[in-house]
C-alpha atoms as a PDB file:
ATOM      1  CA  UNK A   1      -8.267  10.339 -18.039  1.00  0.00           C
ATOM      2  CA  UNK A   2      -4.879  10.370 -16.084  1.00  0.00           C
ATOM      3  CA  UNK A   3      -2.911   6.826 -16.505  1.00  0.00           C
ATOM      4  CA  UNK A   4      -2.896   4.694 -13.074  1.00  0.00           C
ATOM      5  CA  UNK A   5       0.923   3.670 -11.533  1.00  0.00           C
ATOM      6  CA  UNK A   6       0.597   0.242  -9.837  1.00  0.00           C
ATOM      7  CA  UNK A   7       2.683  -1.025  -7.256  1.00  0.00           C
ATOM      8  CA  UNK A   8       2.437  -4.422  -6.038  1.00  0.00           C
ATOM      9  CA  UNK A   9       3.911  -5.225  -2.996  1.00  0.00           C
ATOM     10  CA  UNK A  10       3.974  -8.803  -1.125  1.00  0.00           C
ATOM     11  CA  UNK A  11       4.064  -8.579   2.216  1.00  0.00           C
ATOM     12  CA  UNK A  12       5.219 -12.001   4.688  1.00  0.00           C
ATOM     13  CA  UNK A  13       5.463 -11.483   8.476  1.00  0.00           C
ATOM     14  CA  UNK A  14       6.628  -7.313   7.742  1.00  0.00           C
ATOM     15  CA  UNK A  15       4.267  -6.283  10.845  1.00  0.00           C
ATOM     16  CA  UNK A  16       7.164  -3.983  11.875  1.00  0.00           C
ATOM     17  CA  UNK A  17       8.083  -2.392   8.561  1.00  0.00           C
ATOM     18  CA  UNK A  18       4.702  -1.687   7.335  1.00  0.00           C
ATOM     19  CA  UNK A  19       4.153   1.793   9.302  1.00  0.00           C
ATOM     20  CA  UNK A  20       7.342   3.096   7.366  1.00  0.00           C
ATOM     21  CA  UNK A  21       7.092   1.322   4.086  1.00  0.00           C
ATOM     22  CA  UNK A  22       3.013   2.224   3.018  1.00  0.00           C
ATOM     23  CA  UNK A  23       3.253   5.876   3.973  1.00  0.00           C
ATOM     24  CA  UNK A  24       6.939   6.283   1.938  1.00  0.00           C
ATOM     25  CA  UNK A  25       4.548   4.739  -1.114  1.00  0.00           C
ATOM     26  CA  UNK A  26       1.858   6.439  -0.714  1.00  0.00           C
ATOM     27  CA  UNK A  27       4.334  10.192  -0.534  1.00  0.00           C
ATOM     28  CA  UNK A  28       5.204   8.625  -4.238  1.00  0.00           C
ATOM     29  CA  UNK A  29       2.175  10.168  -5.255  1.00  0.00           C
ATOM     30  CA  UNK A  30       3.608  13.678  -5.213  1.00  0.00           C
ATOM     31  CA  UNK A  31       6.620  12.677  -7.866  1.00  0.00           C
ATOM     32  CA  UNK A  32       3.631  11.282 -10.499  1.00  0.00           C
ATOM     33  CA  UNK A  33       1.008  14.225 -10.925  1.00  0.00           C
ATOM     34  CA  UNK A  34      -0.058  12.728 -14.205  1.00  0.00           C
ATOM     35  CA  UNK A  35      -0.665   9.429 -12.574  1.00  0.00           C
ATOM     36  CA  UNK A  36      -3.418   7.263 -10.119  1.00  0.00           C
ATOM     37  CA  UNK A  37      -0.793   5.884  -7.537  1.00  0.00           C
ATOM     38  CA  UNK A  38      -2.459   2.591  -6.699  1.00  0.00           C
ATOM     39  CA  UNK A  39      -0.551   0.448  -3.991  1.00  0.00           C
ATOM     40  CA  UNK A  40      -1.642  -3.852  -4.380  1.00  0.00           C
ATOM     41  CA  UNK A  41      -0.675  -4.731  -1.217  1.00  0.00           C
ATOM     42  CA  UNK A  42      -0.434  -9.321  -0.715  1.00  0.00           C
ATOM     43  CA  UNK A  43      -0.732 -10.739   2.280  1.00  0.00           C
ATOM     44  CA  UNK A  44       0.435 -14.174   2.124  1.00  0.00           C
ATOM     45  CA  UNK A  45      -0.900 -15.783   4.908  1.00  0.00           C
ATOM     46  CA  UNK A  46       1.142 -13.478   7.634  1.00  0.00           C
ATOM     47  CA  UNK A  47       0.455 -14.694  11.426  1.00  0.00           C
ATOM     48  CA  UNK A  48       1.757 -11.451  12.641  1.00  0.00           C
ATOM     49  CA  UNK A  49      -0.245  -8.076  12.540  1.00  0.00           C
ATOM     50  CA  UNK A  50       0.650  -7.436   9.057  1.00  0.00           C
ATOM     51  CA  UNK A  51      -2.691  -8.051   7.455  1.00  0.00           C
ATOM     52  CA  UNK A  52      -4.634  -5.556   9.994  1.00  0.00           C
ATOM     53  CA  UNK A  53      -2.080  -3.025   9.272  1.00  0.00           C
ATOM     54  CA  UNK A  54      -3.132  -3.340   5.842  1.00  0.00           C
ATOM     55  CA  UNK A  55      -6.406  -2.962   6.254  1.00  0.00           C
ATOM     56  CA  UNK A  56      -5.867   0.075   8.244  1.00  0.00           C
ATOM     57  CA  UNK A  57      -4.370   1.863   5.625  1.00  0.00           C
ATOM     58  CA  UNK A  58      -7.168   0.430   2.444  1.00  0.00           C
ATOM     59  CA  UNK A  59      -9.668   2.364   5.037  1.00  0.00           C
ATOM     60  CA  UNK A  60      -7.229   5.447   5.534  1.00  0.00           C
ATOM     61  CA  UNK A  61      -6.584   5.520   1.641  1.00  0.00           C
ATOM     62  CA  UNK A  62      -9.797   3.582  -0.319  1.00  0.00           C
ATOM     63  CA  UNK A  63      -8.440   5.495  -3.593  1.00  0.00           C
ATOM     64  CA  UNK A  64      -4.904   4.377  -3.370  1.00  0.00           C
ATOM     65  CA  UNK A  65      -4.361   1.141  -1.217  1.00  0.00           C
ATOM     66  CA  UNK A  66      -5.559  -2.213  -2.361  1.00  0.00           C
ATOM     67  CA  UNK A  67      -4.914  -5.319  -0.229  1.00  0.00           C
END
């Protein structure tokens, strides 16, 4: 059973880093063959777009992205 890599992120009014941060993560997956990457992305309480961003990318990647 391969060993899961975690990465927990918080994430605070980061609506315009988000489309360049998750996808940089989520390309980590190609340096950790032996590994599950799993990305724990927390929204604290964001009024910005952040937390649909999110969202969009636990329903792009169910396997990998956690929010």
């Amino acid at each position: 059973m391969p060993k899961k890599f975690s990465i927990v992120v918080p994430v605070y009014q980061n609506e315009s880093n988000l489309h360049h941060t998750v996808p940089r993560l989520l390309d980590l997956q190609e340096n950790l063959p032996d590994f599950i990457l799993e990305l724990v992305l927390v929204d604290d309480g964001s009024t910005d777009g952040s937390l649909a961003i999110l969202e969009h990318y636990a329903e792009l990647h169910p396997s990998a992205v956690r929010s």
